[in-house]
C-alpha atoms as a PDB file:
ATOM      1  CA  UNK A   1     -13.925  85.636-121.910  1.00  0.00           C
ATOM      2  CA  UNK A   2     -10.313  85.887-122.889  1.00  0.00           C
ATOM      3  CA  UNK A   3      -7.065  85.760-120.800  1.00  0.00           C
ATOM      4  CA  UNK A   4      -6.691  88.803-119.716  1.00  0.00           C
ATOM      5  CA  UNK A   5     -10.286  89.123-118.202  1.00  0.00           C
ATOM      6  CA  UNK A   6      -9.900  85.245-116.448  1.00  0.00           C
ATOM      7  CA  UNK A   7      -6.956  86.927-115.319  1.00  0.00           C
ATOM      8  CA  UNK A   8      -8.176  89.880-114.015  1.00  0.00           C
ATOM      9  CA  UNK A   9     -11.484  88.121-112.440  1.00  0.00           C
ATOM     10  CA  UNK A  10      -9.074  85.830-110.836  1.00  0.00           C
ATOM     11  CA  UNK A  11      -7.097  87.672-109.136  1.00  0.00           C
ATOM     12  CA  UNK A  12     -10.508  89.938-108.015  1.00  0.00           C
ATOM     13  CA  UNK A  13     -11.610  86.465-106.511  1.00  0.00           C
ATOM     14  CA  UNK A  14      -8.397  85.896-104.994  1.00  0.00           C
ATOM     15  CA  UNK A  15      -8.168  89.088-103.523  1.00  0.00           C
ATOM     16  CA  UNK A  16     -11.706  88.988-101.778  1.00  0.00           C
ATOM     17  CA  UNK A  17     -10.943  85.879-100.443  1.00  0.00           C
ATOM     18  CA  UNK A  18      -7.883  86.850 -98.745  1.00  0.00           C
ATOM     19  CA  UNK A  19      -9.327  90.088 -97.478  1.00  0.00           C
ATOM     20  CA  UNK A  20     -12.122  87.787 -96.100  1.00  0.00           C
ATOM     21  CA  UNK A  21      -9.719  85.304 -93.758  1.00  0.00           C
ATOM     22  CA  UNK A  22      -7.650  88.471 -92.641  1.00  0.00           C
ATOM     23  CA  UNK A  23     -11.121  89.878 -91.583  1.00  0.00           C
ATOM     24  CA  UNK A  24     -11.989  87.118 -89.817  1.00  0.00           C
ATOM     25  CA  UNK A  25      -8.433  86.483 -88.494  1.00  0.00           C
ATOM     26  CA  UNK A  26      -9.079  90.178 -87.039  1.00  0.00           C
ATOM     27  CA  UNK A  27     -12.576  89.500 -85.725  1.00  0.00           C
ATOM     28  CA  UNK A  28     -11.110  86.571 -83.197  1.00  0.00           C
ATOM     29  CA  UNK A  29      -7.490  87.113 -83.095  1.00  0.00           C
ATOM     30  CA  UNK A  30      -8.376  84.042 -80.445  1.00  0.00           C
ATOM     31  CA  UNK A  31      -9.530  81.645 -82.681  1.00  0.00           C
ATOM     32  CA  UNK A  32      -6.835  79.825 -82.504  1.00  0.00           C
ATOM     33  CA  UNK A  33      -6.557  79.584 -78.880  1.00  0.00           C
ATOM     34  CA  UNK A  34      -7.896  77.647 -75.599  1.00  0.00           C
ATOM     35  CA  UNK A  35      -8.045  78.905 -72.446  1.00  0.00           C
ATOM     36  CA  UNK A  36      -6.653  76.857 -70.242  1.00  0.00           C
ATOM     37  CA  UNK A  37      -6.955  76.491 -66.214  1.00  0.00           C
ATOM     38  CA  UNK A  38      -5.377  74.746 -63.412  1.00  0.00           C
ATOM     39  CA  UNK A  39      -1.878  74.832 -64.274  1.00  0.00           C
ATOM     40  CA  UNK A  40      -1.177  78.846 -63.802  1.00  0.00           C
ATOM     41  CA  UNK A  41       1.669  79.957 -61.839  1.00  0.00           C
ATOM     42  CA  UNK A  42       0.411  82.684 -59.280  1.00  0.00           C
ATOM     43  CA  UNK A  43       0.471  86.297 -60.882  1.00  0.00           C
ATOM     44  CA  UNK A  44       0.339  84.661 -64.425  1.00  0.00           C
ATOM     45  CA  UNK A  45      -3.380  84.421 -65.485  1.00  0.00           C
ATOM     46  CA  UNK A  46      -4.787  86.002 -68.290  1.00  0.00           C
ATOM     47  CA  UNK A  47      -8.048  86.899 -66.921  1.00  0.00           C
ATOM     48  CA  UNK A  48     -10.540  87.623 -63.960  1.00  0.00           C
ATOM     49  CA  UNK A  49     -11.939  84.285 -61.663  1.00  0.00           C
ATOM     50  CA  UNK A  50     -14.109  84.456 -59.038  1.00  0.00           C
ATOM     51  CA  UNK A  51     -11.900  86.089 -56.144  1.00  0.00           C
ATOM     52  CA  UNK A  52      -9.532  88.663 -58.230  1.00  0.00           C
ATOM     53  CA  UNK A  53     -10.295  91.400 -61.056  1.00  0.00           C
ATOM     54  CA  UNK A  54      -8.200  90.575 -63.782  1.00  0.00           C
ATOM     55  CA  UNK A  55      -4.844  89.970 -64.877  1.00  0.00           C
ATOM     56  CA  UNK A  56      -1.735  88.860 -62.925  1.00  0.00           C
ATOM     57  CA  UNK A  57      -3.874  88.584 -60.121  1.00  0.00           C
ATOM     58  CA  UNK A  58      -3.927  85.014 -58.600  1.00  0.00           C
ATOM     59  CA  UNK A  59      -1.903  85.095 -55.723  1.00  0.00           C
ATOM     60  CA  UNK A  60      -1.440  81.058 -55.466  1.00  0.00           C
ATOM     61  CA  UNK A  61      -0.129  78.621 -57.687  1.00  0.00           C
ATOM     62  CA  UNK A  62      -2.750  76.206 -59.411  1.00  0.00           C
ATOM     63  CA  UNK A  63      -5.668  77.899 -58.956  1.00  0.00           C
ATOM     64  CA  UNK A  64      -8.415  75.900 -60.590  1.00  0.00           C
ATOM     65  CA  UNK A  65     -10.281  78.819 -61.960  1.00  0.00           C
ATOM     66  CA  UNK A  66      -6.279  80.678 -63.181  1.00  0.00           C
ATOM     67  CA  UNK A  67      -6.572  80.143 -67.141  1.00  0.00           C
ATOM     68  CA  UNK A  68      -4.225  81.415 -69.995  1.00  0.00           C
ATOM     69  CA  UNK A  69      -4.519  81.588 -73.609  1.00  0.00           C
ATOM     70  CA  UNK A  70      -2.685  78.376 -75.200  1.00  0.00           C
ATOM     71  CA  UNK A  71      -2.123  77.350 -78.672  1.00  0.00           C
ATOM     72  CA  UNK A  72      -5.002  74.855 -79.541  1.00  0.00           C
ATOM     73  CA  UNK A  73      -4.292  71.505 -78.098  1.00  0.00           C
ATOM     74  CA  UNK A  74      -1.448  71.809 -76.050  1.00  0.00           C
ATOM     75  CA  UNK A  75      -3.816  72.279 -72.843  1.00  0.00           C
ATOM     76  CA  UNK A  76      -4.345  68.483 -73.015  1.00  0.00           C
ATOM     77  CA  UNK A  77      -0.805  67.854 -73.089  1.00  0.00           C
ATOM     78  CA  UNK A  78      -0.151  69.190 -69.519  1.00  0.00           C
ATOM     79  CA  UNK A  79      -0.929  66.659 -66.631  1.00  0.00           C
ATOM     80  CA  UNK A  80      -3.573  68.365 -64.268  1.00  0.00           C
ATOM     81  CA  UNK A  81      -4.683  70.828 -66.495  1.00  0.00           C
ATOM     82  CA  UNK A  82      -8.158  71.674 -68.315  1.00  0.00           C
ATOM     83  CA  UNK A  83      -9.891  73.655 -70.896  1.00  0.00           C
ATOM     84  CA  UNK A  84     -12.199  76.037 -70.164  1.00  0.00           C
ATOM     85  CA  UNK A  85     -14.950  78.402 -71.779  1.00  0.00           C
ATOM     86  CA  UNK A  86     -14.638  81.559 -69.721  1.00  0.00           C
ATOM     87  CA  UNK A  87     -15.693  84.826 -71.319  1.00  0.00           C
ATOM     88  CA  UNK A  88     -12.917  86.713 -71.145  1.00  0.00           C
ATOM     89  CA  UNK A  89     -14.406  90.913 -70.016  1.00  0.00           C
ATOM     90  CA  UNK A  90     -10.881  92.159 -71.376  1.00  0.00           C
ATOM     91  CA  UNK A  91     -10.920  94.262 -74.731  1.00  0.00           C
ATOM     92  CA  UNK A  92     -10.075  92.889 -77.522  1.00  0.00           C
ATOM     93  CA  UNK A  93      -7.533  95.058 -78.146  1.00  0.00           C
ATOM     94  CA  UNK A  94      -5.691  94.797 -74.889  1.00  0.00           C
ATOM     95  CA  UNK A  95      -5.374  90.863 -75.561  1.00  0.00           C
END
């Protein structure tokens, strides 16, 4: 094989490979998120609990089922809250 084909497969593999992380980027635009809970400020959660629909919906501060999407990590940071697994009903697209 000479250059210009190593060069040319290369950049083929590069190319796939790139196309492959935005595509998975795109699958979970979440993936590098936690949801979070306990710390929310009323009308600030990003989701549905138990007593309210969706969105903006708590109506108390601190609610232990409240969560919001946080960069990875930082939900251990903050005293009194806790990560959660909550399937989030929203679209994907309206995240």
């Amino acid at each position: 094989m000479n250059l210009t084909n190593q060069t040319l497969v290369a950049t083929a593999v590069a190319t796939l490979l790139s196309a492959a992380a935005v595509t998975a980027q795109a699958a979970d635009p979440n993936a590098d998120k936690e949801q979070c809970a306990g710390v929310i400020r009323a009308g600030q959660n990003d989701c549905a609990t138990s007593t309210n629909q969706c969105h903006s919906h708590v109506t108390v501060d601190n609610d232990p089922e409240a969560w919001i999407y946080l960069p990875k990590g930082t939900c251990q940071k903050i005293s009194g809250a806790r990560i959660v697994q909550v399937v989030d009903p929203t679209p994907a697209s309206k995240r």
